[in-house]
Protein backbone atom coordinates (compact mmCIF):
# COMPACT_ATOMS: atom_id res chain seq x y z
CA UNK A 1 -15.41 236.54 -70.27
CA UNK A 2 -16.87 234.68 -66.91
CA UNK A 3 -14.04 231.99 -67.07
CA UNK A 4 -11.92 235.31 -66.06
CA UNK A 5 -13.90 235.95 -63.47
CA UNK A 6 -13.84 232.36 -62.32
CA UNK A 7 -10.24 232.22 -62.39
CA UNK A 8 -10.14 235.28 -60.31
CA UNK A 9 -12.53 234.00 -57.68
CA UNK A 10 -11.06 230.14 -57.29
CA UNK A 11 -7.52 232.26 -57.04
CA UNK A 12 -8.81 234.44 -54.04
CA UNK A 13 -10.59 231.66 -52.28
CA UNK A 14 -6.99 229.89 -52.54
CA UNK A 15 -4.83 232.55 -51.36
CA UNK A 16 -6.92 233.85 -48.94
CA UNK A 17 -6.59 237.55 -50.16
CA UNK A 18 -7.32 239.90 -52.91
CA UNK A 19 -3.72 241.20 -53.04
CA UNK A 20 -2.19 238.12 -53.36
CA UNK A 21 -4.91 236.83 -56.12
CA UNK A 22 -3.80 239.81 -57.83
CA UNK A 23 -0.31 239.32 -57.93
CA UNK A 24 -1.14 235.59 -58.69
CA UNK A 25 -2.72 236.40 -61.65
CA UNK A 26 -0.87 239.73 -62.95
CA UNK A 27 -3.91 242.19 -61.94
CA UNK A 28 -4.36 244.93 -59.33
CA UNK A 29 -6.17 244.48 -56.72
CA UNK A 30 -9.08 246.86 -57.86
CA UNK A 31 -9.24 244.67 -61.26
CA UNK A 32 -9.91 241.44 -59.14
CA UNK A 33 -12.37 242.87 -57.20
CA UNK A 34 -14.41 244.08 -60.04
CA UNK A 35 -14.42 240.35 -61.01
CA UNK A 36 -15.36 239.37 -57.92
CA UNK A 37 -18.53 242.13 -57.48
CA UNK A 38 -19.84 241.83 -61.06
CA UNK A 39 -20.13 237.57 -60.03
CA UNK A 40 -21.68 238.84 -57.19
CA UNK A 41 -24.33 240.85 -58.62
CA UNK A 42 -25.02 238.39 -61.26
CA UNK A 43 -25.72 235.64 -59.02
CA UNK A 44 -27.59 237.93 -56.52
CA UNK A 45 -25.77 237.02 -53.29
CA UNK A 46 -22.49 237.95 -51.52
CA UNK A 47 -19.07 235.04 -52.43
CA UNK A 48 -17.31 236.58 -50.08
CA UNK A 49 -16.62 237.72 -46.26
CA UNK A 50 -14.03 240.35 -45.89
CA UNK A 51 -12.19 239.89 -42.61
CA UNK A 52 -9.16 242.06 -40.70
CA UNK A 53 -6.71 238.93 -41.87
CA UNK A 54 -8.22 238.27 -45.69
CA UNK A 55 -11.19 236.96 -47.33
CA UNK A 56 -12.93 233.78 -47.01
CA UNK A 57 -15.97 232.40 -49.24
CA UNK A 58 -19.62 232.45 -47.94
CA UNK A 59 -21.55 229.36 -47.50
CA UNK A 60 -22.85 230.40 -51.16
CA UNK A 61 -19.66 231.11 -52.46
CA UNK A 62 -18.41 227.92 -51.63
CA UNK A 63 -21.49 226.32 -53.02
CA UNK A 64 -20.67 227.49 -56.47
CA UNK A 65 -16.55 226.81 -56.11
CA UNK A 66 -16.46 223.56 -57.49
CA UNK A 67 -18.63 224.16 -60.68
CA UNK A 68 -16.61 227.08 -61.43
CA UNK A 69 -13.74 224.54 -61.01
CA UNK A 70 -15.14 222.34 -63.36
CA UNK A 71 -15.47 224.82 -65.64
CA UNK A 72 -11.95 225.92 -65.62
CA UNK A 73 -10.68 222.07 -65.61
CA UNK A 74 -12.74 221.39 -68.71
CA UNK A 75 -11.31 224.56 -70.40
CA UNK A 76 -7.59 223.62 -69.74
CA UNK A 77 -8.77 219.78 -70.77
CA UNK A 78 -9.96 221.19 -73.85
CA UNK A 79 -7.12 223.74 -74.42
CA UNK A 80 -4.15 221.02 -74.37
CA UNK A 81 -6.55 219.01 -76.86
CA UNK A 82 -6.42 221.09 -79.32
CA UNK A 83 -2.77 222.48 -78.84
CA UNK A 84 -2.00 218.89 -79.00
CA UNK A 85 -3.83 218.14 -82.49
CA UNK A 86 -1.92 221.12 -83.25
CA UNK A 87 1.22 219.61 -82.81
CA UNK A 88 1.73 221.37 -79.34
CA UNK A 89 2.37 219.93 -75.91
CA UNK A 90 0.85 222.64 -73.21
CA UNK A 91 -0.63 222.61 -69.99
CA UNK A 92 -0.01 223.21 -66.73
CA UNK A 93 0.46 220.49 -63.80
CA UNK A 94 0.02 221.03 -59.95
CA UNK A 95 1.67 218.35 -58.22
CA UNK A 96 1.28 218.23 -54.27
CA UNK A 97 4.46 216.07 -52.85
CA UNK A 98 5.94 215.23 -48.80
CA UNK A 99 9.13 216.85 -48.75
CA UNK A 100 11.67 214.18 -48.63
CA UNK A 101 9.97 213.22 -51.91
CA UNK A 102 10.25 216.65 -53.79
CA UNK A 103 14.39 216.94 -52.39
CA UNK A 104 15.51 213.53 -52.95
CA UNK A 105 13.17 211.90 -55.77
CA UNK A 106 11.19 214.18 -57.75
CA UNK A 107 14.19 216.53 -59.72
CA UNK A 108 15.26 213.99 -61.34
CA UNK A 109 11.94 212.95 -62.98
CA UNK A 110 11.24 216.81 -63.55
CA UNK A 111 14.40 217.06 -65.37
CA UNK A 112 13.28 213.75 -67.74
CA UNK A 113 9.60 215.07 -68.23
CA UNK A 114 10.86 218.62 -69.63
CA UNK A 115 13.03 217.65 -71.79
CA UNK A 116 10.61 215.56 -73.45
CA UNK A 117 7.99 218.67 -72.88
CA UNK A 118 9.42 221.58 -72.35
CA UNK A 119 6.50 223.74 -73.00
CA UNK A 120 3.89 222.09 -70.09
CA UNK A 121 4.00 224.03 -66.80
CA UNK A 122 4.79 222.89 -63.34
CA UNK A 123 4.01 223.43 -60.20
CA UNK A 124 5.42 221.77 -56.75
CA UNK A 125 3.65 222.35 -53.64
CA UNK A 126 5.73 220.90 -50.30
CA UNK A 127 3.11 219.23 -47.83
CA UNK A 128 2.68 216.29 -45.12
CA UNK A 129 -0.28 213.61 -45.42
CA UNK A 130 -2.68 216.23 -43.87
CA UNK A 131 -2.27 219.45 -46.33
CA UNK A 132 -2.28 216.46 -49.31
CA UNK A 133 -5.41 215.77 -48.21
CA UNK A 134 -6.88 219.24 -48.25
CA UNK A 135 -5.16 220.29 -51.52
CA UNK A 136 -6.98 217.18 -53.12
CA UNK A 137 -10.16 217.78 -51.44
CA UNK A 138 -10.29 221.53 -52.65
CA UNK A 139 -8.86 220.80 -56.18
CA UNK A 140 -5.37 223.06 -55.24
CA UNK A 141 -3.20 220.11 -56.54
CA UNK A 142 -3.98 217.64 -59.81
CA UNK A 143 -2.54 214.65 -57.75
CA UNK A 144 -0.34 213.78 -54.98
CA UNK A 145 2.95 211.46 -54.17
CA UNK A 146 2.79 210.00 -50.91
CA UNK A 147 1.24 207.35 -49.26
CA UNK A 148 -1.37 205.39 -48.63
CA UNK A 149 -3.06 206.44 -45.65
CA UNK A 150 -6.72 207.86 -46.69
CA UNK A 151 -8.67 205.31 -48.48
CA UNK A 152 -10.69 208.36 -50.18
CA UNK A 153 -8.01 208.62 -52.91
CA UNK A 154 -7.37 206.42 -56.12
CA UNK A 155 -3.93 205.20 -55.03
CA UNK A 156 -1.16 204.52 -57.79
CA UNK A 157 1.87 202.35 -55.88
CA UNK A 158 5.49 203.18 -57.21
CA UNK A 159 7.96 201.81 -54.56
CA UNK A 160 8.98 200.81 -50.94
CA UNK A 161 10.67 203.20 -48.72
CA UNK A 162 12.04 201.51 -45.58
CA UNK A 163 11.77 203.13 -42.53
CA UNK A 164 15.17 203.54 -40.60
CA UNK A 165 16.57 204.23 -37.03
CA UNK A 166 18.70 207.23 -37.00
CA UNK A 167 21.24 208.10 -34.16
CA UNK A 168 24.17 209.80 -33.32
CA UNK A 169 27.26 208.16 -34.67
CA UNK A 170 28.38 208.00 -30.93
CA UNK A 171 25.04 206.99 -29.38
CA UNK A 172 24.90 203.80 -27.11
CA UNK A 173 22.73 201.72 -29.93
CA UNK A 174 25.02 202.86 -33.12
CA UNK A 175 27.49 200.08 -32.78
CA UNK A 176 24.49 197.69 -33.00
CA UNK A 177 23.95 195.98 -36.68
CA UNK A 178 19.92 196.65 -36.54
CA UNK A 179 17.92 197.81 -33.57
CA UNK A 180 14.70 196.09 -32.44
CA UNK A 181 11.30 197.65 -31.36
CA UNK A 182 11.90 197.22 -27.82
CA UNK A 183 15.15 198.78 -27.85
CA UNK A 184 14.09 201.71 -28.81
CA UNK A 185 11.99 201.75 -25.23
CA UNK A 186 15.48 201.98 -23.52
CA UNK A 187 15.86 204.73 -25.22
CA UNK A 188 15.36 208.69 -25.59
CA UNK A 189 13.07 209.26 -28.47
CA UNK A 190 12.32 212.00 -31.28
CA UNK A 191 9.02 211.51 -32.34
CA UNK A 192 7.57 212.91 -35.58
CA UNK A 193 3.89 214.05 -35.43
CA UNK A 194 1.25 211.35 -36.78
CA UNK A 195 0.76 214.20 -39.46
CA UNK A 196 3.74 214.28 -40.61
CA UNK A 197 5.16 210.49 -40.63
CA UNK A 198 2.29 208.34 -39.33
CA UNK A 199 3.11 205.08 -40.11
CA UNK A 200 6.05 205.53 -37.20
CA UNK A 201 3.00 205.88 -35.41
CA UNK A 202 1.42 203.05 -36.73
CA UNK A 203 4.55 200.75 -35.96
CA UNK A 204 4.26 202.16 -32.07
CA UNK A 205 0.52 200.78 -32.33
CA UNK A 206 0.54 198.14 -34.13
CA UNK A 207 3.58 196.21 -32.02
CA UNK A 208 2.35 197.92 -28.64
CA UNK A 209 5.54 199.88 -28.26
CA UNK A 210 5.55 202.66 -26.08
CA UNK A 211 8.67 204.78 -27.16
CA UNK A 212 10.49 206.92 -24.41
CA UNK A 213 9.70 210.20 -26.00
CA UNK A 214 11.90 213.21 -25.02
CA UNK A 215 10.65 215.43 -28.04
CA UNK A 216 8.10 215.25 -30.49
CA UNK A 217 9.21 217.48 -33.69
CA UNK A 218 6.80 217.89 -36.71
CA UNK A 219 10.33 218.69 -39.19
CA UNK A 220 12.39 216.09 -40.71
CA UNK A 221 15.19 218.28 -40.69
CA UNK A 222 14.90 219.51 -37.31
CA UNK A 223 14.70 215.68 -36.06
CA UNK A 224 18.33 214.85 -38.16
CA UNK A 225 19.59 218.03 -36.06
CA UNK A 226 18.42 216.70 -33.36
CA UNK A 227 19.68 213.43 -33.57
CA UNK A 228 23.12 215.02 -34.95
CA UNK A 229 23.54 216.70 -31.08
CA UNK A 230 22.49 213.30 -29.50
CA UNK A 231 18.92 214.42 -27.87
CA UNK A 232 17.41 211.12 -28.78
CA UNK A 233 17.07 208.93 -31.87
CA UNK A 234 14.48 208.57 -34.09
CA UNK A 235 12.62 206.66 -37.06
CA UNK A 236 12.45 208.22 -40.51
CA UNK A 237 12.32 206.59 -44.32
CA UNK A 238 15.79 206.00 -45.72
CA UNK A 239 14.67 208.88 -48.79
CA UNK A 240 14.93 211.46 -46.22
CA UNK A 241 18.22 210.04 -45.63
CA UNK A 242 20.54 210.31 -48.66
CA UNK A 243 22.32 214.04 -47.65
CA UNK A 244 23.14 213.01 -43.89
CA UNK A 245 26.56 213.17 -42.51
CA UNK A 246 29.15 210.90 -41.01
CA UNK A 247 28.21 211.42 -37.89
CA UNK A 248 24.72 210.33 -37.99
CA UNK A 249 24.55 206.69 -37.48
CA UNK A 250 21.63 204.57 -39.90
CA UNK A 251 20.64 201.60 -39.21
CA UNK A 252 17.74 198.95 -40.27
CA UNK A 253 15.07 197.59 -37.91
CA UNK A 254 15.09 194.14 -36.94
CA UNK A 255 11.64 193.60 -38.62
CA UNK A 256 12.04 195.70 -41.96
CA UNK A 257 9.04 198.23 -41.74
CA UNK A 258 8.15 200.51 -45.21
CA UNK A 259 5.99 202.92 -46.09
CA UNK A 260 4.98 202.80 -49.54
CA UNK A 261 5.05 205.58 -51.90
CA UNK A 262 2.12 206.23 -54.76
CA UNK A 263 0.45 208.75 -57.08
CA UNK A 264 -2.82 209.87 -55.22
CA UNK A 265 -6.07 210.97 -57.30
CA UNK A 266 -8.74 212.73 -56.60
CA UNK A 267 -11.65 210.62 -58.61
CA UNK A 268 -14.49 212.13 -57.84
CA UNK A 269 -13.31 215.15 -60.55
CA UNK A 270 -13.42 212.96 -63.35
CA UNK A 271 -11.28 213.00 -66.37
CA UNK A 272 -7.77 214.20 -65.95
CA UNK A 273 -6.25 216.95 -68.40
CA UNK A 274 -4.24 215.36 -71.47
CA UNK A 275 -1.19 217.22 -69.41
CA UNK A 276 -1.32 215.70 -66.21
CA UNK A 277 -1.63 212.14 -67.89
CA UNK A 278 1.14 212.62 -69.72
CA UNK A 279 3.50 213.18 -66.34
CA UNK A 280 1.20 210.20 -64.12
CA UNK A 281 2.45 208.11 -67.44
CA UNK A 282 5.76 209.44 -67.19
CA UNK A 283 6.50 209.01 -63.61
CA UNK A 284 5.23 204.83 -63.36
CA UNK A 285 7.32 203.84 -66.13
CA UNK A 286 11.02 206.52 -64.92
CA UNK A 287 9.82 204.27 -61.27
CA UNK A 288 10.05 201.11 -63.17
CA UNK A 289 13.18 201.97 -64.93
CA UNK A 290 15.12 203.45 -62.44
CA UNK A 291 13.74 201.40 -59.13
């Protein structure tokens, strides 16, 4: 069957190797690259270039990707639809999610959705704003939670997450109720990379702030270390910020800043599967209930 094949193929282009496609998908290695030859000599041209490090496609191969997505898509899409005349809730959901929202927020909904269906699959994939982006461009995720930063994506708002100065508990500025903008100029400075938290960024611009930056870290935890053995202080959203200790000092700015937290959708695919729906559904109204 070619949808085999297809599978195989999208699964190598993914991983980036034949072994790992084959352990993906329970096959050897030689098994997935039969797949791979026999679309190769049907089509008449090469999908792939084999390199010291992995595979990659051809300009060809990735020509054809996306209709062999859409092929697999509709399958799934019409798989759950008639499981679910059948009286049977399947599927399998691919969810692409910042950290501090898969740690601190996301369980808890997981928990809730498989209770309700405990047969649909799940899959979390960890990422900052720039690997959401990719996953959603090459169809690796079904939709993303974070913000709203790249006006190419349907964006679903769910709630505010205020961004928060951080400190040592002993640190010269923790004894202050909320710290301004320019204080933080006065300051030694943690910065996270635009990639990772850009609206910090964004506040830096936007209020013409030019931070006194000692380090510039791309991992949230690294940065509450950090700040923990009083190399700087930093800005980070208060859902990163539920596990820290007593001696890490959190305070608000003087003008409340947020970033705001959605569901992001790739349109251009079409039609979502009856599956991933079903847990966009879910998660708006467990927001609404328990926000």
């Amino acid at each position: 069957m070619s949808l085999k094949k297809y599978i195989a193929y999208i699964t190598v282009v993914e991983t980036g190797s034949l072994t790992k496609a084959a352990e993906k998908l329970n096959y050897t290695q030689p098994n997935i690259s039969q797949m791979i030859h026999s679309l190769e000599e049907e089509y008449g041209f090469p999908l792939l270039l084999r390199q010291k490090n992995g595979v990659k496609p051809t300009k060809n191969g990735l020509a054809v990707l996306h209709g062999m997505r859409e092929i697999q898509r509709g399958y799934k899409n019409l798989s759950e639809t008639v499981n679910g005349i059948n009286g049977l809730e399947t599927g399998k959901i691919r969810i692409g999610a910042y950290t501090s929202i898969t740690t601190n927020w996301l369980p808890n909904i997981l928990k809730e959705f498989k209770k309700q269906y405990p047969f649909i699959e799940i899959q979390v994939y960890e990422g900052n704003a720039s690997e959401l982006d990719h996953w959603l461009e090459e169809d690796q995720i079904d939709f993303g939670i974070g913000t709203v930063h790249n006006h190419k994506w349907e964006f679903q708002a769910l709630f505010e997450d205020p961004i928060m100065v951080i400190m040592n508990a002993h640190h010269e500025l923790a004894k202050r109720n909320f710290i301004s903008l320019e204080a933080i100029e006065s300051v030694e400075f943690i910065l996270p990379y635009s990639d990772s938290l850009f609206e910090v960024h964004n506040i830096f611009k936007k209020e013409q702030i030019n931070p006194n930056v000692a380090y510039q870290i791309r991992g949230d935890e690294t940065i509450i270390s950090m700040v923990r053995s009083n190399l700087g202080i930093s800005l980070l959203p208060k859902l990163l910020l539920r596990r820290c200790s007593a001696d890490i000092a959190i305070k608000p700015l003087k003008s409340q800043v947020f970033r705001q937290i959605g569901v992001l959708l790739n349109t251009k695919r079409g039609a979502q599967t009856p599956s991933v729906d079903k847990m966009v559904d879910f998660i708006h109204k467990w927001t609404r209930k328990n926000n």
